[in-house]
PDB file of N, CA and C in Angstrom:
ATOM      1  N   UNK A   1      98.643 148.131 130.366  1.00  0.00           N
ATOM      2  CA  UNK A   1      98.711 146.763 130.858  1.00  0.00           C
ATOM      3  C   UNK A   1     100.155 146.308 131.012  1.00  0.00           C
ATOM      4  N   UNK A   2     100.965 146.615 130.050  1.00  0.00           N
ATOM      5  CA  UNK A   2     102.414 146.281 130.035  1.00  0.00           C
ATOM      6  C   UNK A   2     102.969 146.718 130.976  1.00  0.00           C
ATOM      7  N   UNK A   3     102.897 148.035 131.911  1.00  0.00           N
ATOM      8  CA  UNK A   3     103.281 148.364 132.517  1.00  0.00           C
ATOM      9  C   UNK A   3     103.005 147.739 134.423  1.00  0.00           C
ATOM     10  N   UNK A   4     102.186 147.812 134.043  1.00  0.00           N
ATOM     11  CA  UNK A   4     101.626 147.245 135.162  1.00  0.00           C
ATOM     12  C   UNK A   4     101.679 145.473 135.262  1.00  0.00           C
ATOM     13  N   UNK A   5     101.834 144.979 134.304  1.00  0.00           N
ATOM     14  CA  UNK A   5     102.842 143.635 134.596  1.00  0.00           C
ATOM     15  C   UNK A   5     104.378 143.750 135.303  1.00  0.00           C
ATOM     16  N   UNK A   6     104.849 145.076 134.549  1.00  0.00           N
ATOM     17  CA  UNK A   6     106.353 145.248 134.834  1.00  0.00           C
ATOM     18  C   UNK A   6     106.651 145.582 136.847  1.00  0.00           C
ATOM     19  N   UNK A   7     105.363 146.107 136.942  1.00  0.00           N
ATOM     20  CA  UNK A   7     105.225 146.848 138.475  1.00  0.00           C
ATOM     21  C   UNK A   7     105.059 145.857 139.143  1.00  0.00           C
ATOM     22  N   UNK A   8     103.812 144.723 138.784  1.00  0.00           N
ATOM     23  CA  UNK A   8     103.539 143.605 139.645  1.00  0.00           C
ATOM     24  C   UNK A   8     104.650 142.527 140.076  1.00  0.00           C
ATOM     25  N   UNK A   9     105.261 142.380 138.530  1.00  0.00           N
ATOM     26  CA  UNK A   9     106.612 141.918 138.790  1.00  0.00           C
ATOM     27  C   UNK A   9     107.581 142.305 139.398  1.00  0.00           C
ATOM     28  N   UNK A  10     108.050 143.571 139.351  1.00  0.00           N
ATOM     29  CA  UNK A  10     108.832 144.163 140.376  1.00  0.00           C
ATOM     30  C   UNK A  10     108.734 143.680 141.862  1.00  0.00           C
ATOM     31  N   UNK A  11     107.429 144.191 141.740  1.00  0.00           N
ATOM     32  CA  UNK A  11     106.676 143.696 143.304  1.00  0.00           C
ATOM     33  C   UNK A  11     106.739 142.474 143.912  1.00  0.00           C
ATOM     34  N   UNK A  12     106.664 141.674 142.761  1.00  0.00           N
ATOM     35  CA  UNK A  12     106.870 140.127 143.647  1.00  0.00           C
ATOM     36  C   UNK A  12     108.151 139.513 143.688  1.00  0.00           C
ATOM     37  N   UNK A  13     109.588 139.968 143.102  1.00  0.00           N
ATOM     38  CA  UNK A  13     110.869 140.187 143.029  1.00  0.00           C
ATOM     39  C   UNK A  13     111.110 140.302 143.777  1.00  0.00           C
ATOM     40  N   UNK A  14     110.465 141.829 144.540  1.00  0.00           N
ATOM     41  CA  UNK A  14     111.361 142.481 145.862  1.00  0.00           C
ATOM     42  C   UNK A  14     110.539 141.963 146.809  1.00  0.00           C
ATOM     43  N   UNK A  15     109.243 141.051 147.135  1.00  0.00           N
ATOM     44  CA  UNK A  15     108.762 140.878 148.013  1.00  0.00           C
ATOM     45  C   UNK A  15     109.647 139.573 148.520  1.00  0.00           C
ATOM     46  N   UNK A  16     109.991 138.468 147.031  1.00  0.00           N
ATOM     47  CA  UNK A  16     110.176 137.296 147.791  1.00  0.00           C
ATOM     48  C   UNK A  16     112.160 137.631 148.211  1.00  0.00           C
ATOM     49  N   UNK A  17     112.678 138.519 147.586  1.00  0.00           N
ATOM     50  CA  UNK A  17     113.897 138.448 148.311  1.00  0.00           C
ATOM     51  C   UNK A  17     113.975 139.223 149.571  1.00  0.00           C
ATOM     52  N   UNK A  18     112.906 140.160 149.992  1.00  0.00           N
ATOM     53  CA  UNK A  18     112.368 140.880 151.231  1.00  0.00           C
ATOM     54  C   UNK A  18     111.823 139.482 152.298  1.00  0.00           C
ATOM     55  N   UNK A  19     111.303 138.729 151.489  1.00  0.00           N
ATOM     56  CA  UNK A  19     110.916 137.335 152.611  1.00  0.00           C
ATOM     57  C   UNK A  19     111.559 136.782 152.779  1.00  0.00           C
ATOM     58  N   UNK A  20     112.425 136.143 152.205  1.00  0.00           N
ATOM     59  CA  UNK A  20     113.872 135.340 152.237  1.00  0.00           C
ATOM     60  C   UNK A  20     114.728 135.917 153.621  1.00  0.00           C
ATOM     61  N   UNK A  21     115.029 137.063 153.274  1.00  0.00           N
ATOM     62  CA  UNK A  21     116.103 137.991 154.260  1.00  0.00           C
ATOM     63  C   UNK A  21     115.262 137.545 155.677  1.00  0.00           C
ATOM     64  N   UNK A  22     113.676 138.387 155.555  1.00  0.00           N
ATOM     65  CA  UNK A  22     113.559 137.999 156.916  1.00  0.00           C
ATOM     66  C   UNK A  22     113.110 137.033 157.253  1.00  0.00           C
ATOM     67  N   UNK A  23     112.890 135.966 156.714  1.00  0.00           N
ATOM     68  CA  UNK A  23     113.036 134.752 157.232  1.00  0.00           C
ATOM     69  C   UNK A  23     113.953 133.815 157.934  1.00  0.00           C
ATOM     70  N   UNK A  24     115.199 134.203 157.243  1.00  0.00           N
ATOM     71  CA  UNK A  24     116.286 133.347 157.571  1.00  0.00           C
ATOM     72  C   UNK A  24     117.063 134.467 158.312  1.00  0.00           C
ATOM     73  N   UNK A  25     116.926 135.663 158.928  1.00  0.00           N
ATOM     74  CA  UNK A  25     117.902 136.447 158.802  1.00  0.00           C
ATOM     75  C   UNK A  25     118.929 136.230 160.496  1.00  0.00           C
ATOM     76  N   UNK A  26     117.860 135.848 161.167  1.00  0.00           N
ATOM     77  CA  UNK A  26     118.315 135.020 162.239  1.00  0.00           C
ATOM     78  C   UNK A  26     118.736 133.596 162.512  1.00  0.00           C
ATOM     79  N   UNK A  27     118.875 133.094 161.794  1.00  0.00           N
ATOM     80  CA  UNK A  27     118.605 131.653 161.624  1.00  0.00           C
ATOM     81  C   UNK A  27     120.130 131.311 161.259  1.00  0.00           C
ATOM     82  N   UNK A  28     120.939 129.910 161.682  1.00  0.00           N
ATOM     83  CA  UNK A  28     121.896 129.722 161.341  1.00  0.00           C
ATOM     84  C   UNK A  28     122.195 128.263 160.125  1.00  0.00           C
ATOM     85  N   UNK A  29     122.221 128.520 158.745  1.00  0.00           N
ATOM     86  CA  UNK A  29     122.120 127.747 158.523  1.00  0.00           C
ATOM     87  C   UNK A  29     123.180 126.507 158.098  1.00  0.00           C
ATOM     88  N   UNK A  30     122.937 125.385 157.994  1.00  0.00           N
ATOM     89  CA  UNK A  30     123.761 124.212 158.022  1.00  0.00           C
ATOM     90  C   UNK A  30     124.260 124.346 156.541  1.00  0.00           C
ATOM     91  N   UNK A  31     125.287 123.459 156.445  1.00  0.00           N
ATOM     92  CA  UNK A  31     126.338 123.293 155.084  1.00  0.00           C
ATOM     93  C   UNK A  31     125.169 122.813 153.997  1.00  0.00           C
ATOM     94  N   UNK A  32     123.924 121.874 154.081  1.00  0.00           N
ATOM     95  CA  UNK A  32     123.354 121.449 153.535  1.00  0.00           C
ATOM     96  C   UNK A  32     122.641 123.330 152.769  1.00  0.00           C
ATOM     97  N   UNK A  33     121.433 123.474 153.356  1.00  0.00           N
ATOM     98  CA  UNK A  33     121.069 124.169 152.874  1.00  0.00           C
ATOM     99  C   UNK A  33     121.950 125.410 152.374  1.00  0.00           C
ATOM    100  N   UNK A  34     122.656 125.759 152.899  1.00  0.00           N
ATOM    101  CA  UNK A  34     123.431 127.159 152.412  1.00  0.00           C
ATOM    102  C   UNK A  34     123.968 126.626 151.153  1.00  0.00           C
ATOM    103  N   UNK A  35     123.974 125.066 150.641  1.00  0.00           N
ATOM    104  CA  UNK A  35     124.283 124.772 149.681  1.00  0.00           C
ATOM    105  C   UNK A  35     123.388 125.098 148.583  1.00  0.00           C
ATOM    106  N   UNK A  36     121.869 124.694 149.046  1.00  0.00           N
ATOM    107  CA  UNK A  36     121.041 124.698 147.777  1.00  0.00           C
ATOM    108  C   UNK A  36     120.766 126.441 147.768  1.00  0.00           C
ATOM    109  N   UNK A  37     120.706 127.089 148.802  1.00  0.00           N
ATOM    110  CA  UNK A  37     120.915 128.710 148.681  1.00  0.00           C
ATOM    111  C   UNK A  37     121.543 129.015 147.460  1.00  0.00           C
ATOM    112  N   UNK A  38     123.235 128.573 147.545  1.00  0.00           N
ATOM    113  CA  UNK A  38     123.731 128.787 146.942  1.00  0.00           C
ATOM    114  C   UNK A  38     123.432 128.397 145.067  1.00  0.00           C
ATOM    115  N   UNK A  39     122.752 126.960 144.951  1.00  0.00           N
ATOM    116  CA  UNK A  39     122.946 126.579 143.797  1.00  0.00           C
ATOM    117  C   UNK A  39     121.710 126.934 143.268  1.00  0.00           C
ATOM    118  N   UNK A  40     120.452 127.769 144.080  1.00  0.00           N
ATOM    119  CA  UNK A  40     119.491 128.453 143.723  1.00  0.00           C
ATOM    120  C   UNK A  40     119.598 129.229 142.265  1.00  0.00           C
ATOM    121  N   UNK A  41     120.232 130.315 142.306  1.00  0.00           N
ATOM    122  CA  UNK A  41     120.051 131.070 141.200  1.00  0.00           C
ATOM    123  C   UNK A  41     121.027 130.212 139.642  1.00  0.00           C
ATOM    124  N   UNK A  42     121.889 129.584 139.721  1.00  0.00           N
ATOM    125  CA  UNK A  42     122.226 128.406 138.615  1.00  0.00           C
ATOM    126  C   UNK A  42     121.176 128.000 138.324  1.00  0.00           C
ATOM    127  N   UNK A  43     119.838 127.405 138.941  1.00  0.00           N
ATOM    128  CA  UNK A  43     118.611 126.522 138.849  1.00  0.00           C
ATOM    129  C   UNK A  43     117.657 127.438 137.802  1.00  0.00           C
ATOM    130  N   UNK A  44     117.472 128.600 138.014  1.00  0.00           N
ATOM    131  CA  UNK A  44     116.552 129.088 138.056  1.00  0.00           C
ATOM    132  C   UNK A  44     117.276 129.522 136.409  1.00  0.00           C
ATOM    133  N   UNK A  45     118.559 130.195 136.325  1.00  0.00           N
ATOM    134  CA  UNK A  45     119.079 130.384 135.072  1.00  0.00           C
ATOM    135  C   UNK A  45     118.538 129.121 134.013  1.00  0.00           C
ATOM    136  N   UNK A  46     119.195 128.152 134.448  1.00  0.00           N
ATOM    137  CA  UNK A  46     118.566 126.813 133.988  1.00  0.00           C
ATOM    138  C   UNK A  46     117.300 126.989 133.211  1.00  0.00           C
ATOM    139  N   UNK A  47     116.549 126.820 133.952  1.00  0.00           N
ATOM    140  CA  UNK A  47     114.654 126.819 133.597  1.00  0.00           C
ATOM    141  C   UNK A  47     114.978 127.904 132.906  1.00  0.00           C
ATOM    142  N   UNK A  48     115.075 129.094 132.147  1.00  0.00           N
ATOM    143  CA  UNK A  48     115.172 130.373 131.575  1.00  0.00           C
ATOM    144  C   UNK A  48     115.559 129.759 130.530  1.00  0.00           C
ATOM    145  N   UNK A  49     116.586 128.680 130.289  1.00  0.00           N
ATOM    146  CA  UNK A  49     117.286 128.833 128.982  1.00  0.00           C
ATOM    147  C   UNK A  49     116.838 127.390 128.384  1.00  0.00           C
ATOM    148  N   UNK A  50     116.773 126.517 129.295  1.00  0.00           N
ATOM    149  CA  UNK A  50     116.627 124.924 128.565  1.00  0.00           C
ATOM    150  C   UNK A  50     115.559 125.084 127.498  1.00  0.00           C
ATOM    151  N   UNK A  51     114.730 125.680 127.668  1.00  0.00           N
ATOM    152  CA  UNK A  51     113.247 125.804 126.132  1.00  0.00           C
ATOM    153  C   UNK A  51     114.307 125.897 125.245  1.00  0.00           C
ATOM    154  N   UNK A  52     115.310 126.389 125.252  1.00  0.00           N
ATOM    155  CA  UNK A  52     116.310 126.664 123.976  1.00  0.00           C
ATOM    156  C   UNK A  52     117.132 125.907 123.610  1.00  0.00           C
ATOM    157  N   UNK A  53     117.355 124.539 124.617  1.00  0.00           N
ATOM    158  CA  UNK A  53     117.784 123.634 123.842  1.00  0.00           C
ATOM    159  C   UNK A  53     117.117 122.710 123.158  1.00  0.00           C
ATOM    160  N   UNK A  54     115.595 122.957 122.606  1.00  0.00           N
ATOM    161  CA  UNK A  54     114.989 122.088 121.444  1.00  0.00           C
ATOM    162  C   UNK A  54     114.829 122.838 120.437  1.00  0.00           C
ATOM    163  N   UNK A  55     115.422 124.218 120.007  1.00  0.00           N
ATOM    164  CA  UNK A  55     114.821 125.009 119.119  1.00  0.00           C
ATOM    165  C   UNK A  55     115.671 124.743 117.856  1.00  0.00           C
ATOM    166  N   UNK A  56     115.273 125.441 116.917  1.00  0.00           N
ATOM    167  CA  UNK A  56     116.100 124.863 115.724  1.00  0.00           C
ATOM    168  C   UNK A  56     116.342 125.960 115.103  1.00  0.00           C
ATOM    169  N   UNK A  57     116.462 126.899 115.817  1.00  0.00           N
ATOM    170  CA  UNK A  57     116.911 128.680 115.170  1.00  0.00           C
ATOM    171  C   UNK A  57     118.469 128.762 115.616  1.00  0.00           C
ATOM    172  N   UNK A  58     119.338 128.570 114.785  1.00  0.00           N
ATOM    173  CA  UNK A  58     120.279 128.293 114.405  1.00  0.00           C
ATOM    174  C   UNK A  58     121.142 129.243 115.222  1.00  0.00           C
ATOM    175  N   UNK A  59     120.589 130.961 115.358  1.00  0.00           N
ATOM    176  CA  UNK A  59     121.719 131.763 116.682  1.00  0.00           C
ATOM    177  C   UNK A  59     120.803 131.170 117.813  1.00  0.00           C
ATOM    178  N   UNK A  60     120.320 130.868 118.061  1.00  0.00           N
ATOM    179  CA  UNK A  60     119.893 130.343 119.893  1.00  0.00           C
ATOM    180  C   UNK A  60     120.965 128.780 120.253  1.00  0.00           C
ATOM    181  N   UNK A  61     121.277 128.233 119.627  1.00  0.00           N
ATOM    182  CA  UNK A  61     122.100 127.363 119.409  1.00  0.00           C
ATOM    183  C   UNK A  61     122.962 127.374 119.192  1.00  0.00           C
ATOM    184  N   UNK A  62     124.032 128.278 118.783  1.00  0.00           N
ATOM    185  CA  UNK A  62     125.249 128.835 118.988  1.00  0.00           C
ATOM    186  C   UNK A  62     125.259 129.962 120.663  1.00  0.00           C
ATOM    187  N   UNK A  63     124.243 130.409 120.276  1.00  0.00           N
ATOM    188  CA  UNK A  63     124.375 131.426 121.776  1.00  0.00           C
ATOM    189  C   UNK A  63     124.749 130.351 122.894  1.00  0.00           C
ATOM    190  N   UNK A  64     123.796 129.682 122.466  1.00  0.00           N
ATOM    191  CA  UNK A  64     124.030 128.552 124.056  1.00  0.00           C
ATOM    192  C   UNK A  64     125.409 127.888 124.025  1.00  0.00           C
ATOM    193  N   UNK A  65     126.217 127.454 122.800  1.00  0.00           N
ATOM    194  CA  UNK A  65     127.254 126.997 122.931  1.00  0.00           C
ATOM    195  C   UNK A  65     128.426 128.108 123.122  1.00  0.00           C
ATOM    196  N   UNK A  66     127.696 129.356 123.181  1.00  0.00           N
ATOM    197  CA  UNK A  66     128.887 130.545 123.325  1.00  0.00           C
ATOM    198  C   UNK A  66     128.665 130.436 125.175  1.00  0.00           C
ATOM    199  N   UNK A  67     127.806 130.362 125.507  1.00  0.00           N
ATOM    200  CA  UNK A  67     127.109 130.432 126.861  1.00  0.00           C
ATOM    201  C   UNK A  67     128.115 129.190 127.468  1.00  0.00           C
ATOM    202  N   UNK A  68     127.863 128.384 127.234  1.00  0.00           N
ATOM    203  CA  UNK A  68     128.480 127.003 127.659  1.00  0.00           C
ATOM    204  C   UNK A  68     130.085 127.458 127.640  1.00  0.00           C
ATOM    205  N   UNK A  69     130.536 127.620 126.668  1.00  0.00           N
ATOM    206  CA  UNK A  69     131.957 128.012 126.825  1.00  0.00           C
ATOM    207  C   UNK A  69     132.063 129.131 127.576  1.00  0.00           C
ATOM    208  N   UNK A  70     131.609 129.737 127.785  1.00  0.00           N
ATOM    209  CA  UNK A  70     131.886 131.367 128.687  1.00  0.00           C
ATOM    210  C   UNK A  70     131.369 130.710 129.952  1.00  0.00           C
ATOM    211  N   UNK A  71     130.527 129.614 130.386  1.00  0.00           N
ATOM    212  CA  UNK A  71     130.241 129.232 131.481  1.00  0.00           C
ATOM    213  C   UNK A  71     131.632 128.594 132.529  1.00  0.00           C
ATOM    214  N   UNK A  72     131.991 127.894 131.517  1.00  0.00           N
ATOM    215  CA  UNK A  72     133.403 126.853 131.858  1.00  0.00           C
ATOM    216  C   UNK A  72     134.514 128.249 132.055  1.00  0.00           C
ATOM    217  N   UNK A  73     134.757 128.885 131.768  1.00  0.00           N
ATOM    218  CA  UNK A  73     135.633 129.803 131.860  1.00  0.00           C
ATOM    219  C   UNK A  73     135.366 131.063 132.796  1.00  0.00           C
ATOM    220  N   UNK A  74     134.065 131.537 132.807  1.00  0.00           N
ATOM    221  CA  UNK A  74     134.548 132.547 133.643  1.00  0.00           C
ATOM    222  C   UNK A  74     132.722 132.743 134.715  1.00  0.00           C
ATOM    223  N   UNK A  75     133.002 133.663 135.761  1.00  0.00           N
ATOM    224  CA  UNK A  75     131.925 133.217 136.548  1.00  0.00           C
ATOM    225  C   UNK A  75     130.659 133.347 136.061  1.00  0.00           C
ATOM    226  N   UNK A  76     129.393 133.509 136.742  1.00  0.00           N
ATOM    227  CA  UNK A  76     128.142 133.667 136.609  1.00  0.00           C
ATOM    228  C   UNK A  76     127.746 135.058 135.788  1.00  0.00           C
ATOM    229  N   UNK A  77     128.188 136.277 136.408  1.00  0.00           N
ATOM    230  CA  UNK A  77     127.363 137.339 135.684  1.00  0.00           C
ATOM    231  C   UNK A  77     128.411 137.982 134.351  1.00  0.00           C
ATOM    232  N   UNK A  78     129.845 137.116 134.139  1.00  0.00           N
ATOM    233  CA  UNK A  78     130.267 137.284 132.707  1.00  0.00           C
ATOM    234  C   UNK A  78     129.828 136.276 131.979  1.00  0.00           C
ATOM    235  N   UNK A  79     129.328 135.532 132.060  1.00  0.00           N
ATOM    236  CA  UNK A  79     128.893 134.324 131.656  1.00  0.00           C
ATOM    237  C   UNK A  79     127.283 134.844 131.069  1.00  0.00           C
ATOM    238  N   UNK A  80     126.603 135.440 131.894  1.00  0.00           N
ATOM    239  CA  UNK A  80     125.288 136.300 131.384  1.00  0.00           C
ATOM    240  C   UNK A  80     125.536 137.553 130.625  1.00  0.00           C
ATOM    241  N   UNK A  81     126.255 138.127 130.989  1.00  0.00           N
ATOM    242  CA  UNK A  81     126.518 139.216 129.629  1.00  0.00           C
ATOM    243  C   UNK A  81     127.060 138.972 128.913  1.00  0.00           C
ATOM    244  N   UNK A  82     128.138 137.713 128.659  1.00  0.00           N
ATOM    245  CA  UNK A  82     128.556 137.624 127.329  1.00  0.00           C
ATOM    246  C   UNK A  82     127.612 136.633 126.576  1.00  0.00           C
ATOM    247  N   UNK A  83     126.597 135.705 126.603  1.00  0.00           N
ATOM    248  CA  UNK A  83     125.646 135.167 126.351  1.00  0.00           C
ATOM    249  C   UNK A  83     124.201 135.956 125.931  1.00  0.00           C
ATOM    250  N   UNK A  84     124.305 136.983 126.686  1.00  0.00           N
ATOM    251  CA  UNK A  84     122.702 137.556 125.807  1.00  0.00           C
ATOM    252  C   UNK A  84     123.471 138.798 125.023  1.00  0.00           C
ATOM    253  N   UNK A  85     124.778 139.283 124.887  1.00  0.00           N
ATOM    254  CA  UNK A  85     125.090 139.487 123.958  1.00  0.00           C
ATOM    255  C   UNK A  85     125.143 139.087 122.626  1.00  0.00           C
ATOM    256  N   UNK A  86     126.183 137.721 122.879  1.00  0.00           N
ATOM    257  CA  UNK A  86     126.365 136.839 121.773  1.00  0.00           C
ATOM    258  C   UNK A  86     125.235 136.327 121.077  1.00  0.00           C
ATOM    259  N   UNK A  87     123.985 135.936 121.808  1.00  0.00           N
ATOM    260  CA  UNK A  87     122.549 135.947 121.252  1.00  0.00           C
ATOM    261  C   UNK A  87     122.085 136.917 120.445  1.00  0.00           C
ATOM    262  N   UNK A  88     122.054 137.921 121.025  1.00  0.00           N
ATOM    263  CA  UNK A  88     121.616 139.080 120.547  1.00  0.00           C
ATOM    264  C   UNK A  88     122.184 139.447 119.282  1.00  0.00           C
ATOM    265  N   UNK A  89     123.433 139.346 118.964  1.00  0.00           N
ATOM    266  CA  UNK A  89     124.122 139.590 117.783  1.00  0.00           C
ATOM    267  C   UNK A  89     123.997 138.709 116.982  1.00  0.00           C
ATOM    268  N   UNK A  90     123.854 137.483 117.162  1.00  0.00           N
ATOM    269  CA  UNK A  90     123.674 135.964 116.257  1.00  0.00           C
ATOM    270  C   UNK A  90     122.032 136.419 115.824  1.00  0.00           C
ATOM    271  N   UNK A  91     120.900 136.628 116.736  1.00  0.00           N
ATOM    272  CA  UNK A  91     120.135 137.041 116.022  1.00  0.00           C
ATOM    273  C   UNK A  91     119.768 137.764 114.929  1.00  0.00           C
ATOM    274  N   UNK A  92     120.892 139.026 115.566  1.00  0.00           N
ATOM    275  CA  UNK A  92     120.635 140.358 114.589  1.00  0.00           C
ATOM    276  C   UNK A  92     121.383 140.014 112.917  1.00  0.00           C
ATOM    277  N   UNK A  93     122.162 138.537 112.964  1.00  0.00           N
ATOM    278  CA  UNK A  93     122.915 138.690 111.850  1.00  0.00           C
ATOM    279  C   UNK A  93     122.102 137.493 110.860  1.00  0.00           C
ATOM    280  N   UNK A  94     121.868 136.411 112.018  1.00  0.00           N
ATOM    281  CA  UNK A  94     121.751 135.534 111.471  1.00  0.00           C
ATOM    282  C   UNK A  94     119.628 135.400 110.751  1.00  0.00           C
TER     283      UNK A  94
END
């Protein structure tokens, strides 16, 4: 069963960025939308992590403030590896 969640998911990953492409792939788009394009995957990070700002497990709450500071400083995907690191280790210690 696990596995076959992992496949279905795959599947609907590569379908909707396979629809995206050809949807728009001709299409020219305006400053507006190429904006929310852009601020798409920030959004979606978002929804992933906010459940974690009501929790009261003490490394998810530092992770996020390690997250937050690594956010302000450096781009998007150092900002994700140094955050589910820093989680990951706050867990393992704390």
């Amino acid at each position: 069963m696990t596995i076959l969640t992992i496949v279905l998911m795959a599947m609907t990953t590569w379908f909707t960025r396979v629809a995206g492409f050809m949807l728009l792939r001709e299409r020219t788009l305006g400053p507006r939308v190429r904006a929310v394009m852009e601020a798409a995957p920030g959004c979606v990070l978002i929804t992933v992590i906010a459940p974690h700002f009501v929790t009261t497990n003490p490394a998810d709450i530092l992770g996020l403030a390690i997250a937050l500071l690594a956010a302000m400083r450096f781009s998007l995907l150092p900002t994700v590896v140094i955050s589910v690191v820093a989680t990951a280790v706050l867990r393992a210690l704390l």
